[in-house]
PDB file of N, CA and C in Angstrom:
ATOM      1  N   UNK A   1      19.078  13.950   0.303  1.00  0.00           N
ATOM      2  CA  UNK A   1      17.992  13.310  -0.422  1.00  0.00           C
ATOM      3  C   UNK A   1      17.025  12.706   0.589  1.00  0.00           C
ATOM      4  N   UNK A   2      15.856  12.997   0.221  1.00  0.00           N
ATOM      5  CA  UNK A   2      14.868  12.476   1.096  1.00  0.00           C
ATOM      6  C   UNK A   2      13.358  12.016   0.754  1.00  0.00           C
ATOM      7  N   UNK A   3      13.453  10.584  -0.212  1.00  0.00           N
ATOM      8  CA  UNK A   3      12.214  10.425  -0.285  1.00  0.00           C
ATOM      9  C   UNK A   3      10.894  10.004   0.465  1.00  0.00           C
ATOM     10  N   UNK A   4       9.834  10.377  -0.059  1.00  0.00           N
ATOM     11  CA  UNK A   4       8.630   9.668   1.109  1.00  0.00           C
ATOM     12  C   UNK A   4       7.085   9.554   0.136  1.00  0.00           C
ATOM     13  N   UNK A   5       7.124   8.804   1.439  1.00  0.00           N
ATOM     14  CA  UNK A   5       5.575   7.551   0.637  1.00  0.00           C
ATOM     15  C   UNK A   5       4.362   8.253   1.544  1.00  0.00           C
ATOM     16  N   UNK A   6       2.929   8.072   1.005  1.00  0.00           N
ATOM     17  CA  UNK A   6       2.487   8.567   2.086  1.00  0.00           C
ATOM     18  C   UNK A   6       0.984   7.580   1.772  1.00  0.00           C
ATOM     19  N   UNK A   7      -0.009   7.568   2.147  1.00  0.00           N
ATOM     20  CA  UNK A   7      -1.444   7.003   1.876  1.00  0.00           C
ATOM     21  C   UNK A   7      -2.753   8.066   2.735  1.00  0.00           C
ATOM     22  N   UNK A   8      -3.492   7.501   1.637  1.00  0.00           N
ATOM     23  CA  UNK A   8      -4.732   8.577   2.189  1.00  0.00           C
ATOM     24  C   UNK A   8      -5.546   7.760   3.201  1.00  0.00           C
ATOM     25  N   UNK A   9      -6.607   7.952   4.352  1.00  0.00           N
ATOM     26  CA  UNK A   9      -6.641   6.972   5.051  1.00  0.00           C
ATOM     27  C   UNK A   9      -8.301   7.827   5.485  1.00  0.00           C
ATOM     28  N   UNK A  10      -9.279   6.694   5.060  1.00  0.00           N
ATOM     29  CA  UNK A  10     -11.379   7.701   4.957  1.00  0.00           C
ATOM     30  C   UNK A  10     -11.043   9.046   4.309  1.00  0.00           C
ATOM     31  N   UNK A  11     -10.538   9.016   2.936  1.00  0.00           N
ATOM     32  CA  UNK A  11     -10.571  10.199   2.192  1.00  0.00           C
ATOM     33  C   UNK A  11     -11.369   9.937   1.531  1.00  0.00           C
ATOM     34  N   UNK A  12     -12.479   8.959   1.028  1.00  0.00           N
ATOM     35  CA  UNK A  12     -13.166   8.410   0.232  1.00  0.00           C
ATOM     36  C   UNK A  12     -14.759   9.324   0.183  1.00  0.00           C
ATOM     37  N   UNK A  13     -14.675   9.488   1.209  1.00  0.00           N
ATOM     38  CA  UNK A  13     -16.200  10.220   2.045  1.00  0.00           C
ATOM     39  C   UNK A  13     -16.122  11.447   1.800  1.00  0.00           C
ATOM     40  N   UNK A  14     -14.742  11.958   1.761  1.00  0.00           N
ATOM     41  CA  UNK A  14     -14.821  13.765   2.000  1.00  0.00           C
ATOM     42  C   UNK A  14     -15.040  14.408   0.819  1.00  0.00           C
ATOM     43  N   UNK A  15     -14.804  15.634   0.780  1.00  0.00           N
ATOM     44  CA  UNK A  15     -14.930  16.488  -0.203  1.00  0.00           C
ATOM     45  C   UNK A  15     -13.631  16.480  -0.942  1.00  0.00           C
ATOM     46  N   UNK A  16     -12.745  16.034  -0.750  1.00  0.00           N
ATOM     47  CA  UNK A  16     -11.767  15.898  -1.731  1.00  0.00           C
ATOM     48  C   UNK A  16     -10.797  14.617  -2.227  1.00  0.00           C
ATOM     49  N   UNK A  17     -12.372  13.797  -2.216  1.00  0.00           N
ATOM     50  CA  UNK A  17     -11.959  12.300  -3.103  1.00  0.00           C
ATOM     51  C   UNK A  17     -11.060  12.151  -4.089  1.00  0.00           C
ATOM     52  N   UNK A  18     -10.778  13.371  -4.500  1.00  0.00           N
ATOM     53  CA  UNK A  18      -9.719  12.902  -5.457  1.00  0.00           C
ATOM     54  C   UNK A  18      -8.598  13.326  -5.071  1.00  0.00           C
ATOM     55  N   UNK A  19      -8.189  14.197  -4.291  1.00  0.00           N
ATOM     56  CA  UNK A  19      -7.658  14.826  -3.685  1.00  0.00           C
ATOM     57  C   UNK A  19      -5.867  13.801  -4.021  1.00  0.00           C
ATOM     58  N   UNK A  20      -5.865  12.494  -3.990  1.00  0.00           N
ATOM     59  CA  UNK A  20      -4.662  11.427  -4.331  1.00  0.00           C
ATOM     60  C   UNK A  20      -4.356  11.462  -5.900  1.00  0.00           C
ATOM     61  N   UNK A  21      -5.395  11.818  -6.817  1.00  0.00           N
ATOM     62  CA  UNK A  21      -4.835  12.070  -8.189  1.00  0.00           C
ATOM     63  C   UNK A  21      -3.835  13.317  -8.292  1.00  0.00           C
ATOM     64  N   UNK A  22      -4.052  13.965  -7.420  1.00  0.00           N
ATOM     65  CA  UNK A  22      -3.405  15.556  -7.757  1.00  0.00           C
ATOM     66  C   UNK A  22      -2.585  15.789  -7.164  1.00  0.00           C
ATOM     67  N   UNK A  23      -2.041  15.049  -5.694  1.00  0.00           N
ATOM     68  CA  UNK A  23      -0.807  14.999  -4.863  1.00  0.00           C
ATOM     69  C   UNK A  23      -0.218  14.003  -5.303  1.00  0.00           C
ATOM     70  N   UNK A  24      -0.640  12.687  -5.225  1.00  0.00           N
ATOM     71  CA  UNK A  24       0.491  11.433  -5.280  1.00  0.00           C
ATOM     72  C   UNK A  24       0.255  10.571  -4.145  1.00  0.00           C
ATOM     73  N   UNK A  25       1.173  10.028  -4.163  1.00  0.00           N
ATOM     74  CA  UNK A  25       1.765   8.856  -3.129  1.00  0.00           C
ATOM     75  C   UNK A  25       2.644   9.032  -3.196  1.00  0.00           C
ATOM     76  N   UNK A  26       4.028  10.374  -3.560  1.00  0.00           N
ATOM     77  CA  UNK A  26       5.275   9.502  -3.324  1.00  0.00           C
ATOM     78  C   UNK A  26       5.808  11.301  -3.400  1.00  0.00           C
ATOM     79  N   UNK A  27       6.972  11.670  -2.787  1.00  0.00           N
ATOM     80  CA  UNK A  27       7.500  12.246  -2.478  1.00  0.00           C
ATOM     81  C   UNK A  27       9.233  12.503  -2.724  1.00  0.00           C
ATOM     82  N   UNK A  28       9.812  13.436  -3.834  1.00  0.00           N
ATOM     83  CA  UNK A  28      11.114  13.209  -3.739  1.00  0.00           C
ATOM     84  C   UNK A  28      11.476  14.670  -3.055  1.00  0.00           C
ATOM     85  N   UNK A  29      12.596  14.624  -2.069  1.00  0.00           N
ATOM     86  CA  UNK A  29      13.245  15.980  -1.933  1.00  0.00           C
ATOM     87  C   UNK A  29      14.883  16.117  -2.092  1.00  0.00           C
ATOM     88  N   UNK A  30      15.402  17.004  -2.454  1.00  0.00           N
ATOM     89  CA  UNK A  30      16.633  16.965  -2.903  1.00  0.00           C
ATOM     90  C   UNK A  30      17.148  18.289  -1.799  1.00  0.00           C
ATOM     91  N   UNK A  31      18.321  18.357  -0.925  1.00  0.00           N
ATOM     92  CA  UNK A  31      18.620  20.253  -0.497  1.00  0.00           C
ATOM     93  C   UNK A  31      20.188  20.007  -1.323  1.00  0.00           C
ATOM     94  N   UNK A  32      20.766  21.182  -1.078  1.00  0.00           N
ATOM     95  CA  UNK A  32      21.994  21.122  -1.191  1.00  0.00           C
ATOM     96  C   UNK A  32      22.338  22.499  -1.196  1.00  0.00           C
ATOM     97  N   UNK A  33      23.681  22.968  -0.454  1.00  0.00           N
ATOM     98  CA  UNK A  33      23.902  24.170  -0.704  1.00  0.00           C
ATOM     99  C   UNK A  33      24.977  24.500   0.977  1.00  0.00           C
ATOM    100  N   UNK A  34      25.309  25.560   1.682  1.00  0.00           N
ATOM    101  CA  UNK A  34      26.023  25.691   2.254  1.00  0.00           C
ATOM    102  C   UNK A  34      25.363  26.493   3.750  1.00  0.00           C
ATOM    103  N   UNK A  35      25.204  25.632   4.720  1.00  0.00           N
ATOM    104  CA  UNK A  35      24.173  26.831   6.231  1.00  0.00           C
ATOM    105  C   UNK A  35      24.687  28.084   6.147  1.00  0.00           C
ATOM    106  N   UNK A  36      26.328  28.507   5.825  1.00  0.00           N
ATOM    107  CA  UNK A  36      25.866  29.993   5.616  1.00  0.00           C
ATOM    108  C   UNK A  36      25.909  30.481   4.621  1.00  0.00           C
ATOM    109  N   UNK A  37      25.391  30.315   3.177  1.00  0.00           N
ATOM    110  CA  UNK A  37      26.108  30.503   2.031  1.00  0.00           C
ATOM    111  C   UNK A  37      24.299  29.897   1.870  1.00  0.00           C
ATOM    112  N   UNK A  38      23.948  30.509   0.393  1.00  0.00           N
ATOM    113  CA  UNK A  38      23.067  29.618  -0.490  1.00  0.00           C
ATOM    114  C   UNK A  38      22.269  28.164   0.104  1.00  0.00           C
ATOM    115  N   UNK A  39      21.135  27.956   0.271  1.00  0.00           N
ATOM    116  CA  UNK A  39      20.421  26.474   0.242  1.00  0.00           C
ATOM    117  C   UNK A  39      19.379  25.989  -1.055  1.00  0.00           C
ATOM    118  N   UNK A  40      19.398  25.086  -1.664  1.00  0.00           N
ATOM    119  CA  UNK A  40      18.726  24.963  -2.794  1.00  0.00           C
ATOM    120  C   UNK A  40      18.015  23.619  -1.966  1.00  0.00           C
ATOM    121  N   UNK A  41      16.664  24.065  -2.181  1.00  0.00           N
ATOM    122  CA  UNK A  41      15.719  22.778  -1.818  1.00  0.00           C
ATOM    123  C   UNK A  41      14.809  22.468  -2.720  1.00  0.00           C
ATOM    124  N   UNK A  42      14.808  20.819  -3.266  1.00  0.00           N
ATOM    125  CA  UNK A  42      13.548  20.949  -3.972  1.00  0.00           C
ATOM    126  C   UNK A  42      12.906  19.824  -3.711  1.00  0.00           C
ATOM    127  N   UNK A  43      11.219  20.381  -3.839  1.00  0.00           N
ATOM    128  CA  UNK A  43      10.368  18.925  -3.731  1.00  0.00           C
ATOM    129  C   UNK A  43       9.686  18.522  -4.712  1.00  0.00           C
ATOM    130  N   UNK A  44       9.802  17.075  -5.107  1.00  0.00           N
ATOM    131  CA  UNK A  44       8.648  16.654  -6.437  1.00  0.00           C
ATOM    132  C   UNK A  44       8.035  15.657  -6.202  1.00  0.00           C
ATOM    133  N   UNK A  45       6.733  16.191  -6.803  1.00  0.00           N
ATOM    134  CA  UNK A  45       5.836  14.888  -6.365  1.00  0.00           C
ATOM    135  C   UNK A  45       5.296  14.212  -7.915  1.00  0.00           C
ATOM    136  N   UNK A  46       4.780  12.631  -7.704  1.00  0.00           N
ATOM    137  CA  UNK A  46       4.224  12.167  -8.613  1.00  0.00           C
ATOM    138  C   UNK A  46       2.812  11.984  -8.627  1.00  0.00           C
ATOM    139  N   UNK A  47       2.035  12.341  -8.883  1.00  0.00           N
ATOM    140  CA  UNK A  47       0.388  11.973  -8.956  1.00  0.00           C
ATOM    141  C   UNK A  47       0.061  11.670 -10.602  1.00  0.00           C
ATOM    142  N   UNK A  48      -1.048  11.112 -10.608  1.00  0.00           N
ATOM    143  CA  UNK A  48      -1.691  10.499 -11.941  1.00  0.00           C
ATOM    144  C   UNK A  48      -2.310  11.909 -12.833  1.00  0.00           C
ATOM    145  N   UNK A  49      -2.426  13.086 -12.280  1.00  0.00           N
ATOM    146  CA  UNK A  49      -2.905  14.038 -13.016  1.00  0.00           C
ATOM    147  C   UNK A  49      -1.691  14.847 -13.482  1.00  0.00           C
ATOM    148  N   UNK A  50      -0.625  14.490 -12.597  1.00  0.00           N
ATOM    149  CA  UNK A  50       0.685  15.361 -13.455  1.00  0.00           C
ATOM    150  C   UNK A  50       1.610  15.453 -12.312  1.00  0.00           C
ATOM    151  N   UNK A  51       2.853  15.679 -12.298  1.00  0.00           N
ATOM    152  CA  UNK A  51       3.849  16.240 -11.706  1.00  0.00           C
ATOM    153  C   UNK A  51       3.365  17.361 -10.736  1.00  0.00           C
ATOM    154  N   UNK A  52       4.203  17.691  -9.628  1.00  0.00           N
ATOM    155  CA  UNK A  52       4.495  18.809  -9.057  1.00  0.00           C
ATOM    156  C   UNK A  52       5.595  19.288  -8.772  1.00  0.00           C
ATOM    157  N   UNK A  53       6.578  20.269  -9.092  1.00  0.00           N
ATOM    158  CA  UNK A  53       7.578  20.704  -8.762  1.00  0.00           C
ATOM    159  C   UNK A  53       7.728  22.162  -7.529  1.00  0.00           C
ATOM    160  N   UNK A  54       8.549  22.019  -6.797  1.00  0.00           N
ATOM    161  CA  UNK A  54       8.876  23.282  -5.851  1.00  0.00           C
ATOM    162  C   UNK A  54      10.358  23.659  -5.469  1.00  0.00           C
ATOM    163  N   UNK A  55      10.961  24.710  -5.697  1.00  0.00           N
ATOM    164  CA  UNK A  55      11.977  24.701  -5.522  1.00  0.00           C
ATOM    165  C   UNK A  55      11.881  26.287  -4.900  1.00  0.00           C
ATOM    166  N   UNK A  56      12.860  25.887  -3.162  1.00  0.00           N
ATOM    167  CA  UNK A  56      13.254  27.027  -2.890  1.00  0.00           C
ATOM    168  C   UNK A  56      14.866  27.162  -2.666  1.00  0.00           C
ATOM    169  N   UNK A  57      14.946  28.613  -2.718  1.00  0.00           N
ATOM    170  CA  UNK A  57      16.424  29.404  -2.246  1.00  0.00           C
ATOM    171  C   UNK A  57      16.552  30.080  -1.586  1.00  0.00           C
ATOM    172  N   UNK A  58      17.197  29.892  -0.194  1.00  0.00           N
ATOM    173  CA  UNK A  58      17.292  30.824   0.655  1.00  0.00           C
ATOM    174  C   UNK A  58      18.769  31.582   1.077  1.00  0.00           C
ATOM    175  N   UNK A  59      19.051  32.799   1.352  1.00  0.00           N
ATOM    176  CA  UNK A  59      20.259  32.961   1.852  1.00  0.00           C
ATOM    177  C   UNK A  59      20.168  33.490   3.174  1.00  0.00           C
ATOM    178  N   UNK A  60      21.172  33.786   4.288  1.00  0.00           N
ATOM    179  CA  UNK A  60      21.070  34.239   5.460  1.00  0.00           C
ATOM    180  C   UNK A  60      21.211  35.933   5.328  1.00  0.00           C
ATOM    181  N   UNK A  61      20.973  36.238   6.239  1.00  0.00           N
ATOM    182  CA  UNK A  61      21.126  38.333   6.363  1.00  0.00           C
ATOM    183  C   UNK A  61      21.741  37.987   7.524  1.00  0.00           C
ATOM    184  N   UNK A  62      22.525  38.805   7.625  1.00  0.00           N
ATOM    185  CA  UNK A  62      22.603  39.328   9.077  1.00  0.00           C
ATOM    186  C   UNK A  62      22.168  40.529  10.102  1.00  0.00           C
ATOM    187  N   UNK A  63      22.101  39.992  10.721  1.00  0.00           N
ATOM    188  CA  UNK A  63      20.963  40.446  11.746  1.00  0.00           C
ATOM    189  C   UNK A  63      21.770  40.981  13.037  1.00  0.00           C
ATOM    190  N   UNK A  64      21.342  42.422  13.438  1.00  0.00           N
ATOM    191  CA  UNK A  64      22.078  42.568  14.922  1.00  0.00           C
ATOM    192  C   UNK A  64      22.606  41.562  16.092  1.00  0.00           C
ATOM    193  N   UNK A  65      21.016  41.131  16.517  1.00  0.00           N
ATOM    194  CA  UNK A  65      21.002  39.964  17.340  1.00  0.00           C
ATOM    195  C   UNK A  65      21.240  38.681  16.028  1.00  0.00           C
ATOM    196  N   UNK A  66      21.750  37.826  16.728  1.00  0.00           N
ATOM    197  CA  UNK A  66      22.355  36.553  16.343  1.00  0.00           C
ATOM    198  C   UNK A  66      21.226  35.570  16.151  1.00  0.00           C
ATOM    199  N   UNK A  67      20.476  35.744  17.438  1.00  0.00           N
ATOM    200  CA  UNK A  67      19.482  34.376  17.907  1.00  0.00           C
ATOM    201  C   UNK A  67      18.528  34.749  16.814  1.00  0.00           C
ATOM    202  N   UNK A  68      17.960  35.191  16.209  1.00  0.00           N
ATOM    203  CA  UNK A  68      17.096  35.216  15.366  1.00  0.00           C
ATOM    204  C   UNK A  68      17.900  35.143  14.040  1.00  0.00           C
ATOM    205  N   UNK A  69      17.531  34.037  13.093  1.00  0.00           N
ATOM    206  CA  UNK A  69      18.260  34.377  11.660  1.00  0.00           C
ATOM    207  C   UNK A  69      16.463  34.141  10.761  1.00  0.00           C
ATOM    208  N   UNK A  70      17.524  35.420  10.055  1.00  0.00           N
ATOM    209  CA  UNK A  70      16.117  36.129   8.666  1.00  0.00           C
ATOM    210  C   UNK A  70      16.980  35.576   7.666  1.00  0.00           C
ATOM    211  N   UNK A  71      16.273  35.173   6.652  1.00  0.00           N
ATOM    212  CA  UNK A  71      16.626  34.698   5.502  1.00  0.00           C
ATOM    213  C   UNK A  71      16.035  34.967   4.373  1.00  0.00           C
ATOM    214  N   UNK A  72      16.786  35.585   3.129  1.00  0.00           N
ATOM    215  CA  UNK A  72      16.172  36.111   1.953  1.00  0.00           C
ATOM    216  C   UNK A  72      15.688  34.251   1.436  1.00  0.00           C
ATOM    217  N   UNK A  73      14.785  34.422   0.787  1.00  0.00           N
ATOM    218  CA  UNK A  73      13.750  33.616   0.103  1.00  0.00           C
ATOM    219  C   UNK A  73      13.548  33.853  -1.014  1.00  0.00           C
ATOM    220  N   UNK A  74      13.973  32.594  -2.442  1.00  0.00           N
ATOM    221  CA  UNK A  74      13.368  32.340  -3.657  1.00  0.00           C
ATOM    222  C   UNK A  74      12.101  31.532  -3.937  1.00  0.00           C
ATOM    223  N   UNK A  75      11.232  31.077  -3.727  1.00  0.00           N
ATOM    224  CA  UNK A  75      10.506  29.998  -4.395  1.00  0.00           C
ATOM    225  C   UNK A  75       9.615  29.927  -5.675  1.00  0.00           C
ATOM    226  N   UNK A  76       9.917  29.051  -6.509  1.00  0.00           N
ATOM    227  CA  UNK A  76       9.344  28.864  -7.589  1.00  0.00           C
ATOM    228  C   UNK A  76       8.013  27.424  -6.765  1.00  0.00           C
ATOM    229  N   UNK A  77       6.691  27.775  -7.868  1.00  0.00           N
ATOM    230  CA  UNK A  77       5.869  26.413  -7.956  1.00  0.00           C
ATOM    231  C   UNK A  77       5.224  26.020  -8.955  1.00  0.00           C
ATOM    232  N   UNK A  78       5.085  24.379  -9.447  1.00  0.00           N
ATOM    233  CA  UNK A  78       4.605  24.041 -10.512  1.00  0.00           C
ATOM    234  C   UNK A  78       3.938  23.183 -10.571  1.00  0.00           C
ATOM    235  N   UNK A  79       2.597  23.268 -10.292  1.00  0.00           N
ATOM    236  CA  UNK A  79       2.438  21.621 -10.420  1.00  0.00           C
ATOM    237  C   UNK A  79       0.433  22.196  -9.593  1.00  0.00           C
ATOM    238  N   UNK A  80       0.345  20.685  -8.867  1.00  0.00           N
ATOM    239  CA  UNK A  80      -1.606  20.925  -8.657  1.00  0.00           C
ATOM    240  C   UNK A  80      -0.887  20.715  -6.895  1.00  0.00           C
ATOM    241  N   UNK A  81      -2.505  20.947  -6.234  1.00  0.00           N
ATOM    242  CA  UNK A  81      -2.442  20.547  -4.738  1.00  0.00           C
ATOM    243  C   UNK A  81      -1.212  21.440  -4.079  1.00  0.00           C
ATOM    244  N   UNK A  82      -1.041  22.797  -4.188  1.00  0.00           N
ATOM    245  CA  UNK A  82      -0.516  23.481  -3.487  1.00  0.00           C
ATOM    246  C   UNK A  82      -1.070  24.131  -2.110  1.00  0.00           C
ATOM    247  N   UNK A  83      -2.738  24.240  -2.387  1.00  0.00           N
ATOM    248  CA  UNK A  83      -3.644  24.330  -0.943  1.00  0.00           C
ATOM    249  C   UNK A  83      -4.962  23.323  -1.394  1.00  0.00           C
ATOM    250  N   UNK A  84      -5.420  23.138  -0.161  1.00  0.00           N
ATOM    251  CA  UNK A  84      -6.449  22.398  -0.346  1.00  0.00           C
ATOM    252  C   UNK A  84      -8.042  23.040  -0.826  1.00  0.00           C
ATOM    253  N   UNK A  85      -7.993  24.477  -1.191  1.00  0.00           N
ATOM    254  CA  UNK A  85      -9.145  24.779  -1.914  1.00  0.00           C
ATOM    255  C   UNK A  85      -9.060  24.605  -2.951  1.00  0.00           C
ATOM    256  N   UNK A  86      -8.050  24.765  -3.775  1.00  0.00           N
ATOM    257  CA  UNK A  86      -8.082  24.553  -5.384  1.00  0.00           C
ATOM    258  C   UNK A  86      -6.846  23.759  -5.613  1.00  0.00           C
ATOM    259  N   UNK A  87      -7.086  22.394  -4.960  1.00  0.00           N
ATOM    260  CA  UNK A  87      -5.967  21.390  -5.737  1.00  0.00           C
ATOM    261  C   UNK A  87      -6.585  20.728  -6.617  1.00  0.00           C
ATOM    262  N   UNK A  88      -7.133  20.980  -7.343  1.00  0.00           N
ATOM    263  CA  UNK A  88      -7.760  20.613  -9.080  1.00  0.00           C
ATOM    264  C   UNK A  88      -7.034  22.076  -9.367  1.00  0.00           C
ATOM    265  N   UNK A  89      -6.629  22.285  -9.149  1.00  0.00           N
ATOM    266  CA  UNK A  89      -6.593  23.602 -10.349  1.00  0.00           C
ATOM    267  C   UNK A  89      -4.347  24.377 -10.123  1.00  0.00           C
ATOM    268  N   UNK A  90      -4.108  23.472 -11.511  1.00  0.00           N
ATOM    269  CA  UNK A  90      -2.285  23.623 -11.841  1.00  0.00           C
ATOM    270  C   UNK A  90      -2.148  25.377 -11.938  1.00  0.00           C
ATOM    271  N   UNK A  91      -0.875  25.528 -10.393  1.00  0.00           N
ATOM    272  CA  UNK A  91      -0.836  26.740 -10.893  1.00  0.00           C
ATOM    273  C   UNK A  91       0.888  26.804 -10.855  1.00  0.00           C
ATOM    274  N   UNK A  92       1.152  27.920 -11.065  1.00  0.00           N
ATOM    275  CA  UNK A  92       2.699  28.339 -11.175  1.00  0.00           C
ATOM    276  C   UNK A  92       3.182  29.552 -10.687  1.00  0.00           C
ATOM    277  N   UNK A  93       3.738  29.628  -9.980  1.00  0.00           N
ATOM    278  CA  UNK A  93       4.022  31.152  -9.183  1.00  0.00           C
ATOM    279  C   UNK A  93       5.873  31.254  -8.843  1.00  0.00           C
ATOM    280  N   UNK A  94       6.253  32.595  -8.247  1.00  0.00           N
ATOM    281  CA  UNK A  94       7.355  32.675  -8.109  1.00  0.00           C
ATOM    282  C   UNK A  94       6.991  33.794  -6.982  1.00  0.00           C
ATOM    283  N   UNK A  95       7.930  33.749  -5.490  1.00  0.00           N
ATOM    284  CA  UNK A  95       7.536  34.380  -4.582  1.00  0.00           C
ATOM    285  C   UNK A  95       9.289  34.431  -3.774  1.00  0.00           C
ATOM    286  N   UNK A  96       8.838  36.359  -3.869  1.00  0.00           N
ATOM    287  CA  UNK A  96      10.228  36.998  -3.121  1.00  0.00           C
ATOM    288  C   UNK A  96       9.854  37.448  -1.537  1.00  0.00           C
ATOM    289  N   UNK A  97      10.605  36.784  -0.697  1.00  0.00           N
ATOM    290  CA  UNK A  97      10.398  37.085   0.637  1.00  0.00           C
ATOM    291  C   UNK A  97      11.157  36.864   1.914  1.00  0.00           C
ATOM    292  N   UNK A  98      11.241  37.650   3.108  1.00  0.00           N
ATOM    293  CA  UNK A  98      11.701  36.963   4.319  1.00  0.00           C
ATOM    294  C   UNK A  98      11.180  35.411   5.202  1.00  0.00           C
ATOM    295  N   UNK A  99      11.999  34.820   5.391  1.00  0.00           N
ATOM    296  CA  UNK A  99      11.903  34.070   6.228  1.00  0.00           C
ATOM    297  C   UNK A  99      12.738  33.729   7.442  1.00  0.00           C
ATOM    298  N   UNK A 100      12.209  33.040   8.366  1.00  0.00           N
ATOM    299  CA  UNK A 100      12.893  32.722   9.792  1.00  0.00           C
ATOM    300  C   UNK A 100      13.045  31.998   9.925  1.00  0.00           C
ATOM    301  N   UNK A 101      12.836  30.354   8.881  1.00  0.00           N
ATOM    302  CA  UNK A 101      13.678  29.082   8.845  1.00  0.00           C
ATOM    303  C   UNK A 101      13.460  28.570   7.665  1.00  0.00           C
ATOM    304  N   UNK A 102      14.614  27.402   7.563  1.00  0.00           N
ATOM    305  CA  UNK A 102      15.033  26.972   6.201  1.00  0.00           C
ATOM    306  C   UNK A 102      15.481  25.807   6.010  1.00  0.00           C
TER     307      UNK A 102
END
């Protein structure tokens, strides 16, 4: 478990003044799961325009070489402020893929 606080600091001026309604101030993350077996990670945030939820799943492959680990990838997303061009705008996606850390 890992929560976190955060503050905006001369966001007032920029182009994305609101930019704190749609992220938050506050941060929960939850993992759980096994380094070689399954990892379930999730992050939620609170902002005044709504929730955000993210949850990923990763498992390990094995790989010839050792030193490099690839990892199959779940992630679900729900919520606003996933990039900074369109964080006004709630989206929801689900994305199958490799990754190289977790």
């Amino acid at each position: 478990m890992a929560p976190r606080i955060w503050t905006y600091i001369n966001n007032s001026d920029s182009k994305n003044a609101d930019l704190d309604q749609y992220r938050g101030y506050f941060n929960f993350q939850l993992s759980a799961g096994n380094p070689d077996g399954f990892i379930l990670d999730t992050n939620t945030r609170w902002a005044e325009k709504g929730p955000s939820f993210q949850a990923d799943l990763s498992y390990p492959l094995k790989t010839p070489n050792q030193g490099i680990g690839f990892y199959l990838h779940l992630q679900y997303f729900n919520g606003y402020a996933e990039n900074l061009l369109h964080y006004q705008q709630k989206d929801e996606s689900i994305r199958l893929g490799l990754s190289i850390v977790r």
